[in-house]
C-alpha atoms as a PDB file:
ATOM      1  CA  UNK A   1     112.826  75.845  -9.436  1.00  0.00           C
ATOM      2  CA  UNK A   2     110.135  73.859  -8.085  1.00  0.00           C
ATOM      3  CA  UNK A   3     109.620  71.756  -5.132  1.00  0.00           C
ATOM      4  CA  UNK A   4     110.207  68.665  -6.866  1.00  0.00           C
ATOM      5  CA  UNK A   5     113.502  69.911  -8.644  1.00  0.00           C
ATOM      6  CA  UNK A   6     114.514  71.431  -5.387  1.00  0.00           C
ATOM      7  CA  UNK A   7     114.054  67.911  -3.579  1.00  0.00           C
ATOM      8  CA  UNK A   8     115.787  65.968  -6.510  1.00  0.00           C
ATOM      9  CA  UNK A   9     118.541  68.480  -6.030  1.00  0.00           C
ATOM     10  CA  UNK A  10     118.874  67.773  -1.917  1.00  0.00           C
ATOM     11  CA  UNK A  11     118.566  64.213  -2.327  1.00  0.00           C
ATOM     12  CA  UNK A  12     121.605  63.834  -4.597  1.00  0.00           C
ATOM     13  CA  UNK A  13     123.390  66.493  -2.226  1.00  0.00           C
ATOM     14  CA  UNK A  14     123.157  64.540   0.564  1.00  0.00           C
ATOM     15  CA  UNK A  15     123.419  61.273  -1.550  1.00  0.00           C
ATOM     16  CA  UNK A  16     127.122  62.531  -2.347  1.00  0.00           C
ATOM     17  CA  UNK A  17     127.144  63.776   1.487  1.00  0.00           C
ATOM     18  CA  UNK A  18     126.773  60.240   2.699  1.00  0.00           C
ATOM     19  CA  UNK A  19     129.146  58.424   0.130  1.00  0.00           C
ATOM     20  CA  UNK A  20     131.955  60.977   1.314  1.00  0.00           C
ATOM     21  CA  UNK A  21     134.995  59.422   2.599  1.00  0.00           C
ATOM     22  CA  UNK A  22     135.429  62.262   5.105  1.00  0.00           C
ATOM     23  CA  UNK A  23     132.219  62.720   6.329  1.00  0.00           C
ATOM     24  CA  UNK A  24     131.631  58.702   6.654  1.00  0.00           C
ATOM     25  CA  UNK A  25     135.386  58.261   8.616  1.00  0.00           C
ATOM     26  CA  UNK A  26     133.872  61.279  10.835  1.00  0.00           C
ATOM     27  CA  UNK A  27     130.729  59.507  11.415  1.00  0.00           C
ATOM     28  CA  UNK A  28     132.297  56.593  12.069  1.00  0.00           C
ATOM     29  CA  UNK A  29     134.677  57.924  15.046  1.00  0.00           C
ATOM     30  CA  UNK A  30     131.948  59.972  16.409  1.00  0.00           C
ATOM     31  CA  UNK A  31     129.921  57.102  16.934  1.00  0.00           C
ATOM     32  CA  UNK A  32     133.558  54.706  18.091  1.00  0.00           C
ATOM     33  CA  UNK A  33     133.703  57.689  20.989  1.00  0.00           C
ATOM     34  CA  UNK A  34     130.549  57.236  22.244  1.00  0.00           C
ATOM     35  CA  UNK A  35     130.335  53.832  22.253  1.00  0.00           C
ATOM     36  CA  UNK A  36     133.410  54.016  24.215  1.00  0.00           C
ATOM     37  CA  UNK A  37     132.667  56.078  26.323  1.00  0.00           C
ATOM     38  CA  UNK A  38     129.423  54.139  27.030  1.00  0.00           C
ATOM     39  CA  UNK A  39     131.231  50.794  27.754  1.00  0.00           C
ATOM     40  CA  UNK A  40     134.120  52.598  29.371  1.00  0.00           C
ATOM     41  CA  UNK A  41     131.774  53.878  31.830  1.00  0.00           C
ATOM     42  CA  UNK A  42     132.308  52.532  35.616  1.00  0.00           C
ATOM     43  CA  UNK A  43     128.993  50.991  36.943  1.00  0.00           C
ATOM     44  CA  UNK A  44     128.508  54.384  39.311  1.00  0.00           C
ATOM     45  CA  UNK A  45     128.432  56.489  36.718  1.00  0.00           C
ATOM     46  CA  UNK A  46     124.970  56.672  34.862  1.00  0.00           C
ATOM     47  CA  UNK A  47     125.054  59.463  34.091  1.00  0.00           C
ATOM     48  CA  UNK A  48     127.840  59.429  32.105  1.00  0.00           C
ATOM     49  CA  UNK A  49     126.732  56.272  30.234  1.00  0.00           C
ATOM     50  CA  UNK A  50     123.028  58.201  29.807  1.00  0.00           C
ATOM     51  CA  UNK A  51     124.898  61.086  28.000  1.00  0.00           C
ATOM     52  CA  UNK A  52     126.633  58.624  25.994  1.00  0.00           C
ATOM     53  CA  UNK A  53     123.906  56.580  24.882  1.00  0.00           C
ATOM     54  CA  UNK A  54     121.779  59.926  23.787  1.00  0.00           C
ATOM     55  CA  UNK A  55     124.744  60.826  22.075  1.00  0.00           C
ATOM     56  CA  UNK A  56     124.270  58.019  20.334  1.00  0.00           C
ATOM     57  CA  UNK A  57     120.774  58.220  19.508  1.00  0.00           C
ATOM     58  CA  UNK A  58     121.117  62.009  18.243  1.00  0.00           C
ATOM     59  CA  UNK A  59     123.762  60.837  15.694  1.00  0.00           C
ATOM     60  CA  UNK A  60     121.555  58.048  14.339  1.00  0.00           C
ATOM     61  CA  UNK A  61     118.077  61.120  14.116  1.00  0.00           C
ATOM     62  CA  UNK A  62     120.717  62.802  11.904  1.00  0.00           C
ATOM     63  CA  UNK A  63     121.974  59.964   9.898  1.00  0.00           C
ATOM     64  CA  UNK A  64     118.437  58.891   9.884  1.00  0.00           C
ATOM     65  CA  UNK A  65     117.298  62.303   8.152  1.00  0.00           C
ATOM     66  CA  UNK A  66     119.587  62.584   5.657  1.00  0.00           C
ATOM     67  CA  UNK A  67     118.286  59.378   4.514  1.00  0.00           C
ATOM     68  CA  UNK A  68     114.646  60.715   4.397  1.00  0.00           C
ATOM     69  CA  UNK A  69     115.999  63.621   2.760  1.00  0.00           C
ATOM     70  CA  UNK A  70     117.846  60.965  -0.125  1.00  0.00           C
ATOM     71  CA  UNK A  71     114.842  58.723   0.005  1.00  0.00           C
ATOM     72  CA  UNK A  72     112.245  61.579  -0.893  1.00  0.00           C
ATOM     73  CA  UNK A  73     115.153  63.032  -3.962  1.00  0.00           C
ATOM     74  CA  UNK A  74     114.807  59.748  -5.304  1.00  0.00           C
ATOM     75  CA  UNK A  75     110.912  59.702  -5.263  1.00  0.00           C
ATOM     76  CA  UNK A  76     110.930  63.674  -6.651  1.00  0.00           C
ATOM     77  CA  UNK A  77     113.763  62.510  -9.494  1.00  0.00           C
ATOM     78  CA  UNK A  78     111.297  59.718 -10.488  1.00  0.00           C
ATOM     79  CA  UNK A  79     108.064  61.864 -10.738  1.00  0.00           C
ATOM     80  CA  UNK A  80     110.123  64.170 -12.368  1.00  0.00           C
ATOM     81  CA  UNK A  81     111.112  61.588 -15.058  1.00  0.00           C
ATOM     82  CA  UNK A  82     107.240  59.721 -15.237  1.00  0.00           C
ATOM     83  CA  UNK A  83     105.984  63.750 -16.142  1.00  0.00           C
ATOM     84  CA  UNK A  84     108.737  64.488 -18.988  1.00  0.00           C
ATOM     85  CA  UNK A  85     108.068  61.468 -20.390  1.00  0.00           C
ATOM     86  CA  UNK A  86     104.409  61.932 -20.579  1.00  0.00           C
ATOM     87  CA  UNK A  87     104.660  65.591 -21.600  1.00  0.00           C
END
């Protein structure tokens, strides 16, 4: 398999990753419970709300790389199809 093939094949993997109901409800309460936990905070405790909003930001890297790993599976599919139809 090459590297292209191998990067189409991620791409659609975590295409179908991100369009799961599952995974998207778990997102979605992962990132409710820290956002409640950040506003829930009392005004003494930084810390907690600093823990809460890196939380936060740790989710979003994650969501943010299985987008880059979708984005270049789309860009690998399409070189994939330019070179068979040239071939």
């Amino acid at each position: 398999m090459s590297d292209l093939d191998q990067q189409a094949m991620l791409g659609e993997q975590a295409e179908r990753l991100m369009s799961d109901e599952v995974f998207k409800t778990a997102i979605a309460k992962v990132e409710q419970r820290y956002l409640d936990q950040w506003r829930n905070s009392s005004i003494e405790d930084g810390l907690k709300r600093e823990k809460a909003y890196l939380l936060l930001r740790a989710l979003g890297d994650v969501l943010k790389e299985i987008q880059i790993v979708i984005d270049g599976g789309q860009v690998a599919s399409a070189t994939i199809q330019r070179s068979r139809r040239k071939g």
